[in-house]
Protein backbone atom coordinates (compact mmCIF):
# COMPACT_ATOMS: atom_id res chain seq x y z
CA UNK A 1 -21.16 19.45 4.73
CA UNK A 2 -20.78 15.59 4.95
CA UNK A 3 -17.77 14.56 7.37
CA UNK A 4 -15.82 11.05 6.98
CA UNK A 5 -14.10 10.27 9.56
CA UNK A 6 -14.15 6.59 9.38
CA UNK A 7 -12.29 5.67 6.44
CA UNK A 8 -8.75 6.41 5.74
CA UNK A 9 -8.98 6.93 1.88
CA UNK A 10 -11.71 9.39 1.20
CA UNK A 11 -9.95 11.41 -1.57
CA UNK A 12 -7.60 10.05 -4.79
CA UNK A 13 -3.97 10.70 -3.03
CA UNK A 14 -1.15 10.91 -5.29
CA UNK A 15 2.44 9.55 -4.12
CA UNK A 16 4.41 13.31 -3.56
CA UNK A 17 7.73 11.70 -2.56
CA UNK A 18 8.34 8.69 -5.19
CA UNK A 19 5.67 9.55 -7.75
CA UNK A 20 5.31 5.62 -7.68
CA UNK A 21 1.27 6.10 -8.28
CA UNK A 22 -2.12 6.84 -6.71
CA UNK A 23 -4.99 5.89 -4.61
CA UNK A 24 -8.23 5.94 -5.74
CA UNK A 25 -11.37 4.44 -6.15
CA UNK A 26 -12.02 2.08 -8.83
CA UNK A 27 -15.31 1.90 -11.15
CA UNK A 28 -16.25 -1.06 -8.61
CA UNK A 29 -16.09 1.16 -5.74
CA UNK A 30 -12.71 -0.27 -4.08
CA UNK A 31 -10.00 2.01 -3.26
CA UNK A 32 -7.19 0.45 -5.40
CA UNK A 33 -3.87 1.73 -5.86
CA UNK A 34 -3.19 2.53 -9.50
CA UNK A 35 1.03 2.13 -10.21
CA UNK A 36 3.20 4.49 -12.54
CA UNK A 37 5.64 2.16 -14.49
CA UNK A 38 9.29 1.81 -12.23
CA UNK A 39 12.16 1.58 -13.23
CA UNK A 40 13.62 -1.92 -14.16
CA UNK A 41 14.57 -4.01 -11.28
CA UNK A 42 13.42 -1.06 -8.94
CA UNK A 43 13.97 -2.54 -5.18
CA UNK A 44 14.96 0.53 -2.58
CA UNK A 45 14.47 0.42 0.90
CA UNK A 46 14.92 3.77 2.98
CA UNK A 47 14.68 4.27 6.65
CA UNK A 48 14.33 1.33 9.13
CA UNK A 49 14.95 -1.35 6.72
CA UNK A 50 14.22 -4.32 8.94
CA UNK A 51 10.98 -2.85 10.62
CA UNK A 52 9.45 -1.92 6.73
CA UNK A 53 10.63 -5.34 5.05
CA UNK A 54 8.59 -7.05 7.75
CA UNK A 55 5.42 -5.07 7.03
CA UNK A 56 6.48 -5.09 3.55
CA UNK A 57 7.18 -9.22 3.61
CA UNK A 58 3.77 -9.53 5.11
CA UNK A 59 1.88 -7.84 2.86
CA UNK A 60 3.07 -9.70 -0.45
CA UNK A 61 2.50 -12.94 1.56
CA UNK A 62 -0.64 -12.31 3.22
CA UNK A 63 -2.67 -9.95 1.71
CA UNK A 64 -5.78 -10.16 -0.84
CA UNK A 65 -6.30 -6.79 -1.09
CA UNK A 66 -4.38 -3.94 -2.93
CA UNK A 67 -4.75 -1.25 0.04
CA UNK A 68 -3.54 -2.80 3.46
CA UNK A 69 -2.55 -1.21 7.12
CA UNK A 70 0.31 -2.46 8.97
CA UNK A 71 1.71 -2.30 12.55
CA UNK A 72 5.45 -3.43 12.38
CA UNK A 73 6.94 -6.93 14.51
CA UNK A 74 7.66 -10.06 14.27
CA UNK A 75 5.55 -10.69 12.31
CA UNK A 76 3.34 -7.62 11.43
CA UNK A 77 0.27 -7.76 11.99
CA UNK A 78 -2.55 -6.03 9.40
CA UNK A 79 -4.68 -3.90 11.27
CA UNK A 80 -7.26 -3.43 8.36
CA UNK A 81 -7.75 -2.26 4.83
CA UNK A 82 -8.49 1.07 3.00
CA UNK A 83 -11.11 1.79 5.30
CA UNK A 84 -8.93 1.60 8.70
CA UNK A 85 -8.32 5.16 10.40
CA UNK A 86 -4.67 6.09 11.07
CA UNK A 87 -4.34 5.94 14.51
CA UNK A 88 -0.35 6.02 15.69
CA UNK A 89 -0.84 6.06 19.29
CA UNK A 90 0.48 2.88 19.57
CA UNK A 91 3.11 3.16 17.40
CA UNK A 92 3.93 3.49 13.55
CA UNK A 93 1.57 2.46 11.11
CA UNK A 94 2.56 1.46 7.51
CA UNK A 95 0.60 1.64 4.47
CA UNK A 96 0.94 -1.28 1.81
CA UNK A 97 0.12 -0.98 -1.58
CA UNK A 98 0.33 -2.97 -4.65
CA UNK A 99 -1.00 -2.47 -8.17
CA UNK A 100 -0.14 -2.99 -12.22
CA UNK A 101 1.50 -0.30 -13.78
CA UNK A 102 0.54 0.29 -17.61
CA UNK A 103 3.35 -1.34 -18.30
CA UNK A 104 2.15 -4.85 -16.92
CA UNK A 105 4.70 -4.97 -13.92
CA UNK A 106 3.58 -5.25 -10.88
CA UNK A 107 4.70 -2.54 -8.42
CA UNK A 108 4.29 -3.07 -4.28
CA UNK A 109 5.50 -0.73 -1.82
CA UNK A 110 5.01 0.09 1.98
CA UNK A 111 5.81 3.43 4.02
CA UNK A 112 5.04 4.88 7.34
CA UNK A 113 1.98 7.31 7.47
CA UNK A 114 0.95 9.27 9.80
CA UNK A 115 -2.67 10.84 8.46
CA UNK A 116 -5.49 9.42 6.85
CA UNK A 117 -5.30 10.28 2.50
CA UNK A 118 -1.59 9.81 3.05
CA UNK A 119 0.62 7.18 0.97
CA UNK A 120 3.47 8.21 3.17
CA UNK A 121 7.22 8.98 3.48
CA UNK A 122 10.85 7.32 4.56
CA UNK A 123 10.93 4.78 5.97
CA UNK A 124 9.69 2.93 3.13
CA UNK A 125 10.36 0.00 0.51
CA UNK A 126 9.13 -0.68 -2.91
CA UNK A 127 9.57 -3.85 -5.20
CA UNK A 128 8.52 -4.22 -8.88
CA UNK A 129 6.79 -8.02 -7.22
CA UNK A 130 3.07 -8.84 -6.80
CA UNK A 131 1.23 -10.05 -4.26
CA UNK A 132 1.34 -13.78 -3.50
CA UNK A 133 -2.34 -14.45 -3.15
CA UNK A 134 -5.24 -13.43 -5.67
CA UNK A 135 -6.82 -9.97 -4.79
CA UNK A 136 -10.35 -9.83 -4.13
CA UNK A 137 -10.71 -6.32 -4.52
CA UNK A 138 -11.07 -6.37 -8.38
CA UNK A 139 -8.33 -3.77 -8.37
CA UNK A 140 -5.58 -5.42 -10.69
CA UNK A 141 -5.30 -8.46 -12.32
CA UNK A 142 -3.37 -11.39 -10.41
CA UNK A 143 0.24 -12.40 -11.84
CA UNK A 144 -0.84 -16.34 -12.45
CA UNK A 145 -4.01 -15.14 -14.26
């Protein structure tokens, strides 16, 4: 029995708190996150507002990837991509993830986790925006395309 204990996504994981979408690997290999369609004008934040808007800030205007790993400041700082271990020792750890919904809307959203194949729980924020910069994952299309 193969182990992996060097990735953090090693299984589709489905969103149980928000239903908001899943994580899973896409047909180019990539672990993407695939969106349900929101709600219009969906924009919640639950939690510790100010310490997930800043990982949640940073990922719409840093990232080119779908799947991203957070540690909260001023700024946060991205400790990696779908392939980083959860490690909290040294404090929280949020998950980022944006991807288009069937509907064409973009959907991003950011919440602690605590585990590896974990989208995570309160505190967390989601926004029907994309990310700034193109993706280079392959895992949705970007919004100026």
């Amino acid at each position: 029995l193969a182990a992996f204990s060097n990735a953090a996504f090693t299984a589709n994981t489905s969103d149980p708190n928000w239903n908001s979408g899943t994580v899973a690997q896409h047909s180019n290999g990539n672990w993407c996150f695939f969106s349900e369609p929101r709600p219009d004008n969906t924009i919640f934040c639950m939690g510790n507002p100010e310490e997930v808007t800043s990982v949640l800030t940073a990922h719409l205007q840093t990232a080119t990837t779908s799947v991203n790993y957070y540690k909260p400041g001023s700024p946060a700082v991205r400790l990696g991509g779908p392939e980083l271990p959860v490690d909290t020792n040294d404090g929280n750890v949020y998950l980022c993830l944006t991807g288009q919904a069937s509907d064409g809307k973009y959907v991003s959203k950011c919440s602690l986790v605590t585990s590896d194949n974990e989208i995570g729980f309160t505190p967390g924020c989601e926004r029907l925006e994309p990310q700034a910069n193109d993706v280079t994952d392959g895992c949705y299309a970007n919004s100026s395309a």
